[in-house]
PDB file of N, CA and C in Angstrom:
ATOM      1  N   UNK A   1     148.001 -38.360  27.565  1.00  0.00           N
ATOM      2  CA  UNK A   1     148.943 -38.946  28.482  1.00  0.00           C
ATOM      3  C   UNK A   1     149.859 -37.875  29.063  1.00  0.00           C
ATOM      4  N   UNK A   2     149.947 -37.082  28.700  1.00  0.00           N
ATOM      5  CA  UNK A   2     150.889 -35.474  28.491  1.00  0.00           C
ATOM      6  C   UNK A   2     150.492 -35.165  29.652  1.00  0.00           C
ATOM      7  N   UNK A   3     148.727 -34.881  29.717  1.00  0.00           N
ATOM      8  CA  UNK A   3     148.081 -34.039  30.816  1.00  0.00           C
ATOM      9  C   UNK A   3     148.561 -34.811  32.577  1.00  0.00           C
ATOM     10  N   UNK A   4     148.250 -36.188  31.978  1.00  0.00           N
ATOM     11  CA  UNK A   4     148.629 -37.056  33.686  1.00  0.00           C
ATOM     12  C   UNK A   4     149.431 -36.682  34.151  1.00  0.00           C
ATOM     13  N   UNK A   5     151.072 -37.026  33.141  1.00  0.00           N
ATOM     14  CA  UNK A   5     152.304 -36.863  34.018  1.00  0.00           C
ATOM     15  C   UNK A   5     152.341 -35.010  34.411  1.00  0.00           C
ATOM     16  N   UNK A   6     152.081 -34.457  33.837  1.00  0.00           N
ATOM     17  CA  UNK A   6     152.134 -33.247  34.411  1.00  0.00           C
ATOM     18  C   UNK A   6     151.085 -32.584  35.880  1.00  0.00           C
ATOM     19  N   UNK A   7     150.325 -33.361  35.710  1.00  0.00           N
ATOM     20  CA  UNK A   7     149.360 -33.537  36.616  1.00  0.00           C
ATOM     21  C   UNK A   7     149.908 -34.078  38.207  1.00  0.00           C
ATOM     22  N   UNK A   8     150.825 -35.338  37.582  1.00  0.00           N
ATOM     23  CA  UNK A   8     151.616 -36.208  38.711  1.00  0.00           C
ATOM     24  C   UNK A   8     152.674 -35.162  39.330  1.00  0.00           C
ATOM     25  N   UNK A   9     153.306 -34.812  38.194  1.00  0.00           N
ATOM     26  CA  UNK A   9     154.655 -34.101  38.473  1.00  0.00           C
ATOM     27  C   UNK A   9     153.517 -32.780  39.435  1.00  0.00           C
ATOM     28  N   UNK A  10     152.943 -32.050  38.938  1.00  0.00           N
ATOM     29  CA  UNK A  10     152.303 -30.640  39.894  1.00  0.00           C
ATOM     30  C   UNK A  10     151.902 -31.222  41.128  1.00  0.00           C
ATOM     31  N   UNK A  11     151.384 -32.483  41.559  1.00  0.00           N
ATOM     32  CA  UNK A  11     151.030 -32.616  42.666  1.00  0.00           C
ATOM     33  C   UNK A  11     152.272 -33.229  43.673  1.00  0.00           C
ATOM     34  N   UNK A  12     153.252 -34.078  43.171  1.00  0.00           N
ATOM     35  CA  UNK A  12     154.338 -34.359  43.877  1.00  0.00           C
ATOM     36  C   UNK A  12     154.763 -32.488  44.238  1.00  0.00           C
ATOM     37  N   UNK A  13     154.849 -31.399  43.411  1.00  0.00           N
ATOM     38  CA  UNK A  13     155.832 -30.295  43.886  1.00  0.00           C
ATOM     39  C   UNK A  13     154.931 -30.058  44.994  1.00  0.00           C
ATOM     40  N   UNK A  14     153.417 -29.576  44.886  1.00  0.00           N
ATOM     41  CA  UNK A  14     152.909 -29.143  45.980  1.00  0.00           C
ATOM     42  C   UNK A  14     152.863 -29.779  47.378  1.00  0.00           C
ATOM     43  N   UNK A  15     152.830 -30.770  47.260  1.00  0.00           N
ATOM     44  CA  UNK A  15     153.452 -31.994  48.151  1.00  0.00           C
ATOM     45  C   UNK A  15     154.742 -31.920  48.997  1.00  0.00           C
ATOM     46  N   UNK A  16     155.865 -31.511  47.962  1.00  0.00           N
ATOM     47  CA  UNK A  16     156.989 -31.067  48.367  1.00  0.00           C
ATOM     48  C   UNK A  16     157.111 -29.682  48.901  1.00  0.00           C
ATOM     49  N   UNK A  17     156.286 -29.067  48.352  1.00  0.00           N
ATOM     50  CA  UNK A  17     156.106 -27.862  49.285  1.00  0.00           C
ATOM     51  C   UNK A  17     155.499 -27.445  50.373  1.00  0.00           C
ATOM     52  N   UNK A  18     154.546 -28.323  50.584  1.00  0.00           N
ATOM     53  CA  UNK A  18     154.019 -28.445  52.232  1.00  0.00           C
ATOM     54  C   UNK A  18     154.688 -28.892  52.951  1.00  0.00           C
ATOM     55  N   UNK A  19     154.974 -30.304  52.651  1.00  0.00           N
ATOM     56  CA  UNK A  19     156.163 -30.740  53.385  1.00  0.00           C
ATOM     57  C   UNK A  19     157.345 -29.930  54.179  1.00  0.00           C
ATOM     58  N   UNK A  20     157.898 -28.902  53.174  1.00  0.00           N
ATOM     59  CA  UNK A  20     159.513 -27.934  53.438  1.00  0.00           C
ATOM     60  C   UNK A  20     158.800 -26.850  54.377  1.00  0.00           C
ATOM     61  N   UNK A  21     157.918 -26.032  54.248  1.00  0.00           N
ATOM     62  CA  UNK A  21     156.870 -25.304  54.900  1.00  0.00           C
ATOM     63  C   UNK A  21     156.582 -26.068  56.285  1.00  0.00           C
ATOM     64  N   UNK A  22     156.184 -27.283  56.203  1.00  0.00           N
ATOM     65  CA  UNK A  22     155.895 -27.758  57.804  1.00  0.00           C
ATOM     66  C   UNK A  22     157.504 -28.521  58.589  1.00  0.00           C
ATOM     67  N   UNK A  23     158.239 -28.750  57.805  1.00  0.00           N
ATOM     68  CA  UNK A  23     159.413 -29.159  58.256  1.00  0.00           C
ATOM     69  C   UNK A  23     160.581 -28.066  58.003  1.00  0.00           C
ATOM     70  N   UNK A  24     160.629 -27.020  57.964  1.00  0.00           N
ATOM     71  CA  UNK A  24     161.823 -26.202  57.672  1.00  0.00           C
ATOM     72  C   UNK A  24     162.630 -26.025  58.866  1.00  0.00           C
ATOM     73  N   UNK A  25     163.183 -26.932  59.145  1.00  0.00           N
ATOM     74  CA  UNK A  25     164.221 -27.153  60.585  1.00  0.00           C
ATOM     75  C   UNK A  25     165.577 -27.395  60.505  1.00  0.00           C
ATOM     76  N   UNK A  26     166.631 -26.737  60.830  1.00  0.00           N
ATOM     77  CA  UNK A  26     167.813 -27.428  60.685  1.00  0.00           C
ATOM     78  C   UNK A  26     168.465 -28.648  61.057  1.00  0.00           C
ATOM     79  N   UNK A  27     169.020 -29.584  59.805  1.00  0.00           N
ATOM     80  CA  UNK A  27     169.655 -30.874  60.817  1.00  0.00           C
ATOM     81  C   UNK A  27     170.479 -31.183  60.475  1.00  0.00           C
ATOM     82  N   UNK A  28     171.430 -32.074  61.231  1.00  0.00           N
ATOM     83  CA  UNK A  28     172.856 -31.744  61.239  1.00  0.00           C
ATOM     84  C   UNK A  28     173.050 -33.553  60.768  1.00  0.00           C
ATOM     85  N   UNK A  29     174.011 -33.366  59.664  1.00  0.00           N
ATOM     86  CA  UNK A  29     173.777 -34.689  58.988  1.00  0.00           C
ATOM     87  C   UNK A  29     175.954 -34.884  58.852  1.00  0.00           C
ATOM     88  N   UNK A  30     176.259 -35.625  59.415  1.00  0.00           N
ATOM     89  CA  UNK A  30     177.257 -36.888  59.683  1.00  0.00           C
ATOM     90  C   UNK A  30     177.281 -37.082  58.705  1.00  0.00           C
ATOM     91  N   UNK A  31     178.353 -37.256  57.448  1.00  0.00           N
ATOM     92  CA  UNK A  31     179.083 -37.731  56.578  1.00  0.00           C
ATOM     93  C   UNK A  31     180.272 -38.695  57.323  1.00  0.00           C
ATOM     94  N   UNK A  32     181.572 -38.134  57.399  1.00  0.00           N
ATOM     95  CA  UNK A  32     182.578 -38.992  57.828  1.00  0.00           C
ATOM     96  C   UNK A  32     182.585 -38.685  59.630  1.00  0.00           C
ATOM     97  N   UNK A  33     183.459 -39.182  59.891  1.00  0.00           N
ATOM     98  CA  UNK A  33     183.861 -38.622  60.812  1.00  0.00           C
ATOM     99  C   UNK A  33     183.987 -37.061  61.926  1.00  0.00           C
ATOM    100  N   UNK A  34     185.049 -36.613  60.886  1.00  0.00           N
ATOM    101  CA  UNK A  34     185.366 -35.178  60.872  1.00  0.00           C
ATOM    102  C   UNK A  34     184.489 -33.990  60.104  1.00  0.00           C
ATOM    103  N   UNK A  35     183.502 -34.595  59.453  1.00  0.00           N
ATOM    104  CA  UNK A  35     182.397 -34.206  58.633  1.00  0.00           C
ATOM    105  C   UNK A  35     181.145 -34.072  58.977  1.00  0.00           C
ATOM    106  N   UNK A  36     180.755 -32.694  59.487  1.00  0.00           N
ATOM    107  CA  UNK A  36     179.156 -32.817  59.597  1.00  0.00           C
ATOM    108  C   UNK A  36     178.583 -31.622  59.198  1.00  0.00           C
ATOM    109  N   UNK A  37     177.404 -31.703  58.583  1.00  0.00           N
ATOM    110  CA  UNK A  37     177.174 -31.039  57.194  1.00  0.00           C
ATOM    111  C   UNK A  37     175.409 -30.374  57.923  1.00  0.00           C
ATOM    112  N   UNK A  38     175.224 -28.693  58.421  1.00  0.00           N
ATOM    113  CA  UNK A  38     173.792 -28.098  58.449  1.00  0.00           C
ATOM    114  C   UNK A  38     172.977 -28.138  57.383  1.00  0.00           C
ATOM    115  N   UNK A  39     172.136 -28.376  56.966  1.00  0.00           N
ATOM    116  CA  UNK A  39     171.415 -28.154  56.598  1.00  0.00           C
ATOM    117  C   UNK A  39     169.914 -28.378  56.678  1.00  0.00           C
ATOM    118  N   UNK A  40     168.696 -27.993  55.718  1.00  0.00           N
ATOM    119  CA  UNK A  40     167.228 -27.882  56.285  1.00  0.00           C
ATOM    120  C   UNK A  40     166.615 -29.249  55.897  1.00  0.00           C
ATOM    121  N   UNK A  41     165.825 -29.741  56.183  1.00  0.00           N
ATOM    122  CA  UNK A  41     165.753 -31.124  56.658  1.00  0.00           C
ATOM    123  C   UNK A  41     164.726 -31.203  54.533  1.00  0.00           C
ATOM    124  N   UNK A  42     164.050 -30.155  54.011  1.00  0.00           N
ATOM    125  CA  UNK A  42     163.661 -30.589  52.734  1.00  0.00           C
ATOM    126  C   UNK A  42     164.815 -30.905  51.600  1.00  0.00           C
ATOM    127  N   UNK A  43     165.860 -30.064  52.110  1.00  0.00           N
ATOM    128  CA  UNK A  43     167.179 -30.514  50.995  1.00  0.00           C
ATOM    129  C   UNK A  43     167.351 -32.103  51.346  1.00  0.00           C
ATOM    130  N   UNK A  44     167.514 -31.966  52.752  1.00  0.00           N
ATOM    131  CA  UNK A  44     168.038 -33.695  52.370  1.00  0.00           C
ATOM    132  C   UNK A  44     167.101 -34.848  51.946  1.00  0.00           C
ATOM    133  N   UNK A  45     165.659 -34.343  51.788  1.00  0.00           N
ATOM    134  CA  UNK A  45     164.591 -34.999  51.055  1.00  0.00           C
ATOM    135  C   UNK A  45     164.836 -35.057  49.407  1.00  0.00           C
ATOM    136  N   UNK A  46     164.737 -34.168  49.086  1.00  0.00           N
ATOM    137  CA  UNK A  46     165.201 -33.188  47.815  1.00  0.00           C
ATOM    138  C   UNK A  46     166.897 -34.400  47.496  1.00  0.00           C
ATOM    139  N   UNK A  47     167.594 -34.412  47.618  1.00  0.00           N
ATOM    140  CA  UNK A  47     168.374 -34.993  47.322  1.00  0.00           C
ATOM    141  C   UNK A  47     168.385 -36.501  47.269  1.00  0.00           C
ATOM    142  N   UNK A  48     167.830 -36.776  48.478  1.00  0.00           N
ATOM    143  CA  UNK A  48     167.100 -38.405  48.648  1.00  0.00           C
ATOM    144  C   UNK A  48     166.158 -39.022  47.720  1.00  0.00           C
ATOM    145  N   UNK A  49     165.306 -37.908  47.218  1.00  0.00           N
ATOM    146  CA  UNK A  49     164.628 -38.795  45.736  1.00  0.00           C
ATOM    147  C   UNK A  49     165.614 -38.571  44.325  1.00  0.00           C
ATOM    148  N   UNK A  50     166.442 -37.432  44.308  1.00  0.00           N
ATOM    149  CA  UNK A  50     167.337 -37.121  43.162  1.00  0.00           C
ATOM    150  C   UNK A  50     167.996 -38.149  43.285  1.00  0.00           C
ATOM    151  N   UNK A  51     169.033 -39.237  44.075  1.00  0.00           N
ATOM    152  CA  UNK A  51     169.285 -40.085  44.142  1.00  0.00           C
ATOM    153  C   UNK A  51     169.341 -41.246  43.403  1.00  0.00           C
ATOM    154  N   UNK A  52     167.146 -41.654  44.293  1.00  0.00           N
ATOM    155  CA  UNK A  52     167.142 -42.343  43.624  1.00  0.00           C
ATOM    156  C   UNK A  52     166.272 -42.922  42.575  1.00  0.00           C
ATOM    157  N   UNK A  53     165.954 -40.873  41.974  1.00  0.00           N
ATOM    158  CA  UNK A  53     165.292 -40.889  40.331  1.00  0.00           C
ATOM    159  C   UNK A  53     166.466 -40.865  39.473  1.00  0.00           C
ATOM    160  N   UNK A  54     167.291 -39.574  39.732  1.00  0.00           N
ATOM    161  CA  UNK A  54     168.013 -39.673  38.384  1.00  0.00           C
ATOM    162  C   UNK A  54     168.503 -41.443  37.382  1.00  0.00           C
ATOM    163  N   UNK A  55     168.999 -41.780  38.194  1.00  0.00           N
ATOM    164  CA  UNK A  55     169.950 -42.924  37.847  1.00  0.00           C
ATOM    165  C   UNK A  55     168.551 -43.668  37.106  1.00  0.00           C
ATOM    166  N   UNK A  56     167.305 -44.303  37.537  1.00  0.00           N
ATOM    167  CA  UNK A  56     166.442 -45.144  36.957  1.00  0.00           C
ATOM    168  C   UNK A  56     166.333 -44.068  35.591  1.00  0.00           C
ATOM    169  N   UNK A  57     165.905 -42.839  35.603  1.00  0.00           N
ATOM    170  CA  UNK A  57     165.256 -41.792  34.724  1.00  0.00           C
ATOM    171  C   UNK A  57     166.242 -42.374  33.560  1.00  0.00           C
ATOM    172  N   UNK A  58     167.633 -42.511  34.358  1.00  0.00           N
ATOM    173  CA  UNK A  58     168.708 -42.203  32.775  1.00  0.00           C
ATOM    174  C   UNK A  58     168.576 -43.799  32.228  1.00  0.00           C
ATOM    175  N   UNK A  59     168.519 -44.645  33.227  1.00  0.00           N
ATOM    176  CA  UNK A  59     168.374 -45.564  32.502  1.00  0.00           C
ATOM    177  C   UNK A  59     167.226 -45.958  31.818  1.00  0.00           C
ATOM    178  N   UNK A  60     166.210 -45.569  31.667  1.00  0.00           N
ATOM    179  CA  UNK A  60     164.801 -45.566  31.054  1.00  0.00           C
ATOM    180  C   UNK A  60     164.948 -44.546  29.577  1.00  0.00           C
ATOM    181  N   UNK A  61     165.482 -43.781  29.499  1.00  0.00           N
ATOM    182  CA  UNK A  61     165.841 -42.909  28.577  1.00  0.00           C
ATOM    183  C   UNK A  61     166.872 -43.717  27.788  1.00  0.00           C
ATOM    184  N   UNK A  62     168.025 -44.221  27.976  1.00  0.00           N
ATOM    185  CA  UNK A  62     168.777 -45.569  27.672  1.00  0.00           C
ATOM    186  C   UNK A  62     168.027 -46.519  26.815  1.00  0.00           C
ATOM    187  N   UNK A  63     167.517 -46.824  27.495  1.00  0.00           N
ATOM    188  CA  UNK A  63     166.521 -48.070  27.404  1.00  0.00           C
ATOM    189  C   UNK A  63     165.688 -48.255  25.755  1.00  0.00           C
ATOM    190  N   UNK A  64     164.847 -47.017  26.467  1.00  0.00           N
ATOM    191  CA  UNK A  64     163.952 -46.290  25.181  1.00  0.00           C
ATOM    192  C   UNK A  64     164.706 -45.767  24.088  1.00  0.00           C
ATOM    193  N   UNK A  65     165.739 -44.862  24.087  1.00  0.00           N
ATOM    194  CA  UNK A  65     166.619 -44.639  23.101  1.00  0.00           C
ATOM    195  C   UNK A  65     166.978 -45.805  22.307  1.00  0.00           C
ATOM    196  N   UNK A  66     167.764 -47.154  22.930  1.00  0.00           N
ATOM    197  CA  UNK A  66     167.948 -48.185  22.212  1.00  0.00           C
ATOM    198  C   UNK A  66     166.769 -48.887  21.428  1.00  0.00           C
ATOM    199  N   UNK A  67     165.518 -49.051  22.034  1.00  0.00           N
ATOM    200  CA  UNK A  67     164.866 -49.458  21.408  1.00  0.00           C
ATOM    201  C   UNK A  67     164.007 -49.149  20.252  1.00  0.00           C
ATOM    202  N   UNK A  68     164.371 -47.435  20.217  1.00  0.00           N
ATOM    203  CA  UNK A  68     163.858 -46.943  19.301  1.00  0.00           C
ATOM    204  C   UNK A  68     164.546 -46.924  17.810  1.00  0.00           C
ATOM    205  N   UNK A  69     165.868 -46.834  18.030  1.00  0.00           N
ATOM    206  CA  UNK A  69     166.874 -47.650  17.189  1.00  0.00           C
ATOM    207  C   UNK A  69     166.965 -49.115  16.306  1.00  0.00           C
ATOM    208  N   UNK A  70     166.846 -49.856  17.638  1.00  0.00           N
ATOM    209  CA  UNK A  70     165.683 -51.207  16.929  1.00  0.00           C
ATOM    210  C   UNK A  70     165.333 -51.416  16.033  1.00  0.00           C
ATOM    211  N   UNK A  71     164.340 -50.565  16.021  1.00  0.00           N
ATOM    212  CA  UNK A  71     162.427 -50.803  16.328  1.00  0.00           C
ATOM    213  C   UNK A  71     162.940 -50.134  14.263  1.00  0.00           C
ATOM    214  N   UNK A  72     163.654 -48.959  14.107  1.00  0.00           N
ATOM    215  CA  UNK A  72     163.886 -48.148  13.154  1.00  0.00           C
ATOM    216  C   UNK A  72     164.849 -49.169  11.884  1.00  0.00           C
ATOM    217  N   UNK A  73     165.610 -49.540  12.968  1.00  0.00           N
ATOM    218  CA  UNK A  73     166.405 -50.664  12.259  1.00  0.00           C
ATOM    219  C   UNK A  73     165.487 -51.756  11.366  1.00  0.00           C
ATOM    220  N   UNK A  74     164.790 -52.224  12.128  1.00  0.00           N
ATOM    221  CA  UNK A  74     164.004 -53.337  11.503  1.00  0.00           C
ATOM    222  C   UNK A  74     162.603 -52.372  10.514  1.00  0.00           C
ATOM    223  N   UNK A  75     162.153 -51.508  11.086  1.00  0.00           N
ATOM    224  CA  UNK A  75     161.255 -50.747   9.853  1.00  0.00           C
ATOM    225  C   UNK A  75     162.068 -51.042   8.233  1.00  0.00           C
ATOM    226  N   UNK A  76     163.269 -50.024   8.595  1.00  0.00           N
ATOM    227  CA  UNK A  76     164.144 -50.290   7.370  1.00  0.00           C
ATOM    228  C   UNK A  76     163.998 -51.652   6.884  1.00  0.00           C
ATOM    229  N   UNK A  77     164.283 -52.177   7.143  1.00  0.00           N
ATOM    230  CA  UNK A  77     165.200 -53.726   7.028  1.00  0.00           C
ATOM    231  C   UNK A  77     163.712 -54.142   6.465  1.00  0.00           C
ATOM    232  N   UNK A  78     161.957 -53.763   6.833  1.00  0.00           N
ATOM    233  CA  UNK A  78     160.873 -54.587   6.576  1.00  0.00           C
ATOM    234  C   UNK A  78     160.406 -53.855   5.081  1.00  0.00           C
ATOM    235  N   UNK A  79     161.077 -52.414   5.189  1.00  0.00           N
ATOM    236  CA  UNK A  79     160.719 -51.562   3.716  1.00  0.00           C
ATOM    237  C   UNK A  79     161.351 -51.717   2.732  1.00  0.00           C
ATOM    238  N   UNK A  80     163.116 -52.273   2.974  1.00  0.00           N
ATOM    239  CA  UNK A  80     163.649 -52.483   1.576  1.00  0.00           C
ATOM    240  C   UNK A  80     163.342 -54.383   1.082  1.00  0.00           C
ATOM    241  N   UNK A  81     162.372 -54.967   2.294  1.00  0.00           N
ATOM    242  CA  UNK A  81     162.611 -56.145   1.581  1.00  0.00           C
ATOM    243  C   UNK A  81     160.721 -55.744   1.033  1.00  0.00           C
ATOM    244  N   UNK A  82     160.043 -55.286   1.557  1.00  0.00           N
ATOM    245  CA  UNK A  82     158.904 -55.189   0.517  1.00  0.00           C
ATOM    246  C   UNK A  82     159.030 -54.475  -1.032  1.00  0.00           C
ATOM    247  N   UNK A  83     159.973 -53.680  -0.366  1.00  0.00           N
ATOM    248  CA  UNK A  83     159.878 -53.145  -2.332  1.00  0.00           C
ATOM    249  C   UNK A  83     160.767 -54.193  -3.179  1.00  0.00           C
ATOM    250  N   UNK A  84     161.993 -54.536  -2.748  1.00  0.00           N
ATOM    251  CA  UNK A  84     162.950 -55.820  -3.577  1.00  0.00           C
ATOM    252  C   UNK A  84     161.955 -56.824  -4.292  1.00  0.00           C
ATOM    253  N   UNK A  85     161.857 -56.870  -4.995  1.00  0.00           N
ATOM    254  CA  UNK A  85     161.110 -57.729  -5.958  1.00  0.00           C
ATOM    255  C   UNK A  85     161.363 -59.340  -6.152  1.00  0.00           C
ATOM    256  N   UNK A  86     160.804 -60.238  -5.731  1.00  0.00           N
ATOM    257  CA  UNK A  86     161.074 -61.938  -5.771  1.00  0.00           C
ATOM    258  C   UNK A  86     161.198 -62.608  -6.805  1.00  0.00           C
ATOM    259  N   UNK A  87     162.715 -63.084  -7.198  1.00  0.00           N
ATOM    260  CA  UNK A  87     162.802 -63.627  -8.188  1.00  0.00           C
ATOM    261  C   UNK A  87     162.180 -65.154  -8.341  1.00  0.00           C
ATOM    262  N   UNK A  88     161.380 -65.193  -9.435  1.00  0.00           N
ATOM    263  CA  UNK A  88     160.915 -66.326  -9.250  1.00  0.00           C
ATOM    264  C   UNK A  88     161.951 -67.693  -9.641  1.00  0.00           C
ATOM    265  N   UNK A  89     161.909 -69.012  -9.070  1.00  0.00           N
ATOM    266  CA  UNK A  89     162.660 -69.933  -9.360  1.00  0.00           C
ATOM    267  C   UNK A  89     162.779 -70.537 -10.254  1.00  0.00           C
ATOM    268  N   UNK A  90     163.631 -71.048 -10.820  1.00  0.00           N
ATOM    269  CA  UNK A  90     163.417 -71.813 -12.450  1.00  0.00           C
ATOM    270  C   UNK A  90     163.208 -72.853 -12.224  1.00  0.00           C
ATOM    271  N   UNK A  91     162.175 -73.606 -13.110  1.00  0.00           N
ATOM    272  CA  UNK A  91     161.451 -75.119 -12.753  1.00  0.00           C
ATOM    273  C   UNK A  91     162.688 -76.193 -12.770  1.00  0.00           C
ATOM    274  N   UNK A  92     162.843 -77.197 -11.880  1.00  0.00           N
ATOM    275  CA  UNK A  92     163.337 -78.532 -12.396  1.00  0.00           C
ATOM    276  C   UNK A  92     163.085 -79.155 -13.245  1.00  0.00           C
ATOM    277  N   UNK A  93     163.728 -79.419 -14.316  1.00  0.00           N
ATOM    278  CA  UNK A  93     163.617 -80.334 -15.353  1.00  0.00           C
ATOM    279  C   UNK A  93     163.309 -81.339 -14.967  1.00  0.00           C
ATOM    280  N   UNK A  94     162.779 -82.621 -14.914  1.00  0.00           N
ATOM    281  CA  UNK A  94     162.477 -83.936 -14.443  1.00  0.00           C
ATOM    282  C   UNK A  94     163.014 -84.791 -15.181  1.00  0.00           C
ATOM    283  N   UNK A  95     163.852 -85.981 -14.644  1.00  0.00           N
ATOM    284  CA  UNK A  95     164.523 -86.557 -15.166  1.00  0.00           C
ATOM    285  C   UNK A  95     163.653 -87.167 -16.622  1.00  0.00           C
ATOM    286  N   UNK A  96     164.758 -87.551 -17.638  1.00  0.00           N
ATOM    287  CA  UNK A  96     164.320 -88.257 -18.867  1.00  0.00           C
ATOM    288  C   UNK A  96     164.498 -89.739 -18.883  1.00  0.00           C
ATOM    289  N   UNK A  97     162.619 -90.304 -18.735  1.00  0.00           N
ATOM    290  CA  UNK A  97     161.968 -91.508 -18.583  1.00  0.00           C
ATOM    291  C   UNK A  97     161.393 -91.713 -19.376  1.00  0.00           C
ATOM    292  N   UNK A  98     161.459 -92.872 -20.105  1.00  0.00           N
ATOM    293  CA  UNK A  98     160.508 -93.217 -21.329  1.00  0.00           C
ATOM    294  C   UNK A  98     159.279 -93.279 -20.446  1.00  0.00           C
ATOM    295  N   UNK A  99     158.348 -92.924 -21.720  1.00  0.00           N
ATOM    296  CA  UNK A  99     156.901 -93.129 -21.162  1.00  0.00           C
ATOM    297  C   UNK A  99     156.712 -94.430 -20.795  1.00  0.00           C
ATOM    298  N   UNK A 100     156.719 -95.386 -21.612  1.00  0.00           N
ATOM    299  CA  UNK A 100     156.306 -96.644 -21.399  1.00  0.00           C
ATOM    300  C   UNK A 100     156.854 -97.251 -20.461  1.00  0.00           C
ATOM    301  N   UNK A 101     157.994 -97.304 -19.694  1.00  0.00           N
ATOM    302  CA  UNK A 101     158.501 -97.677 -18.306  1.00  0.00           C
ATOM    303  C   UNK A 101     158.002 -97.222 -17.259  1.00  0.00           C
ATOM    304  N   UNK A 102     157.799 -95.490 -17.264  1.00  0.00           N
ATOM    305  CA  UNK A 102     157.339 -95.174 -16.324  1.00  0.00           C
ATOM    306  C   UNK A 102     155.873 -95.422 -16.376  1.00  0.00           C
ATOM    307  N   UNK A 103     154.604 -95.747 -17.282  1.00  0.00           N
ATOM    308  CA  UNK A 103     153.662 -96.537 -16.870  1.00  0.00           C
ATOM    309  C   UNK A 103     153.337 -97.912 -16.586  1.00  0.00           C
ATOM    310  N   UNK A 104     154.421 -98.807 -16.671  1.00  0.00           N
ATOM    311  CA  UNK A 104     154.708 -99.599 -16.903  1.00  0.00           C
ATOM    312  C   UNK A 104     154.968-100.330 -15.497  1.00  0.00           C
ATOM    313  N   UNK A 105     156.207 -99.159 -14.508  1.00  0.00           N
ATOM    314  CA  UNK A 105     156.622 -99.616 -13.258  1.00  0.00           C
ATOM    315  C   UNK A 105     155.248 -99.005 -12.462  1.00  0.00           C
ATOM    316  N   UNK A 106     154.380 -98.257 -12.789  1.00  0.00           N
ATOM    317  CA  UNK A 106     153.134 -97.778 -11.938  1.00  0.00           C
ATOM    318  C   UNK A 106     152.199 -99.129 -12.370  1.00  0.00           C
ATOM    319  N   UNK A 107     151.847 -99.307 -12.921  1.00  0.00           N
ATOM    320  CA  UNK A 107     150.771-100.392 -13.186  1.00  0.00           C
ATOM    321  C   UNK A 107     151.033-101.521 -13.184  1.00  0.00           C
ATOM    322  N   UNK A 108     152.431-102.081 -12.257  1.00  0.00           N
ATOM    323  CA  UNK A 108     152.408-103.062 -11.272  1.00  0.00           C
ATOM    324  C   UNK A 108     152.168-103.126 -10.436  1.00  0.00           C
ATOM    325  N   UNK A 109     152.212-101.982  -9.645  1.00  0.00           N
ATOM    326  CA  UNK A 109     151.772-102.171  -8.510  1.00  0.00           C
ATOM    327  C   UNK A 109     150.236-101.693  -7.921  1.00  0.00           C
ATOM    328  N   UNK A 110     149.467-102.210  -7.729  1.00  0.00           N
ATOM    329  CA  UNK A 110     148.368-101.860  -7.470  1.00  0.00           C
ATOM    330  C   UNK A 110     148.231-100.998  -6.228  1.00  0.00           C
ATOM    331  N   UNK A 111     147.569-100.160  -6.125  1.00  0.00           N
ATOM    332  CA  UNK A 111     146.921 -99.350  -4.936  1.00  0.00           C
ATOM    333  C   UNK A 111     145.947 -99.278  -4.159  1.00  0.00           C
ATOM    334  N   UNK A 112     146.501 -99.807  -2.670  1.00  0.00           N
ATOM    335  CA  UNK A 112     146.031-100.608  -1.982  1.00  0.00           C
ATOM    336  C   UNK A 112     144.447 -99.368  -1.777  1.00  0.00           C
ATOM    337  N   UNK A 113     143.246-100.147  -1.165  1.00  0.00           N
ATOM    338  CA  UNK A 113     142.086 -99.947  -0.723  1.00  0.00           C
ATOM    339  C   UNK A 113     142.512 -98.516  -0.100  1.00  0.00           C
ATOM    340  N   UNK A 114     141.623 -97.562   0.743  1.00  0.00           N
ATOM    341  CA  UNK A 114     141.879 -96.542   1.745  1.00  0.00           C
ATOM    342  C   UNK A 114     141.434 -97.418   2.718  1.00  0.00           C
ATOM    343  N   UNK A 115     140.528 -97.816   2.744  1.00  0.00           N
ATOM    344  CA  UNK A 115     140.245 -98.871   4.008  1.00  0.00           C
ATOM    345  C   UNK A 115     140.769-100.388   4.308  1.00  0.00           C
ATOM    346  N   UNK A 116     141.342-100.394   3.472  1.00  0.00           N
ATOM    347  CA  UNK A 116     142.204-101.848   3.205  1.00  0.00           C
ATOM    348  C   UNK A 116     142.812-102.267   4.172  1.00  0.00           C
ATOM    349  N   UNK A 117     142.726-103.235   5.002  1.00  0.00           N
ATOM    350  CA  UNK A 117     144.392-103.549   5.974  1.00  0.00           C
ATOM    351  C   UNK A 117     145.456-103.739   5.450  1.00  0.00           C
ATOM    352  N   UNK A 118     146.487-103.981   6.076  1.00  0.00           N
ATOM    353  CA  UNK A 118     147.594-103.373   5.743  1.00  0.00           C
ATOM    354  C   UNK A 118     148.210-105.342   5.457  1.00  0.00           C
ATOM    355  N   UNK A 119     148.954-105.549   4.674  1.00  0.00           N
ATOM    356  CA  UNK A 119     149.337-107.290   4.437  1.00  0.00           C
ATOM    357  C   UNK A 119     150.414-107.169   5.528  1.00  0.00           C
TER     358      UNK A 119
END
């Protein structure tokens, strides 16, 4: 992936360098009023994408920085709960029923068919 962007980046410069080579002309660029500023027509190209790369670049670097933080945060957070060891739960006691009641209240009531209708 290394090779592409460098690949991208070498062909945008040569690009930019034909460009300044076939356009190297002076032009006269209006700021305010009382303000007007010579220069060669590739600077003000040159500045026109600095514009409007830097600002996305930093925020992508932002971006990625935070999420790598994250991403590190929760690794942690997934390694100390695999090693922490699970305490197991202690059984419920079940309430104390004489035997003979509790077979007693079951074997009144009968259990209806699976295919049975319903009364």
């Amino acid at each position: 992936m290394q090779i592409v962007r460098t690949v991208i980046w070498v062909l945008l410069l040569v690009a930019l360098a034909i460009f300044s080579y076939a356009n190297w002309i002076p032009v006269s660029v209006r700021i305010w009023d009382n303000l007007l500023v010579d220069t060669m027509l590739p600077a003000i190209v040159v500045v026109s994408f600095l514009i409007g790369f830097v600002p996305m670049w930093l925020y992508h670097r932002a971006s990625k920085w935070q999420n790598a933080r994250r991403i590190a945060a929760l690794e942690s957070a997934a390694r100390a709960a695999a090693v922490t060891p699970v305490q197991p739960k202690q059984p419920v006691a079940a309430p104390e029923e004489p035997v003979s009641e509790a077979l007693s209240s079951e074997s009144d009531k009968p259990e209806p068919h699976p295919g049975a209708p319903l009364p």
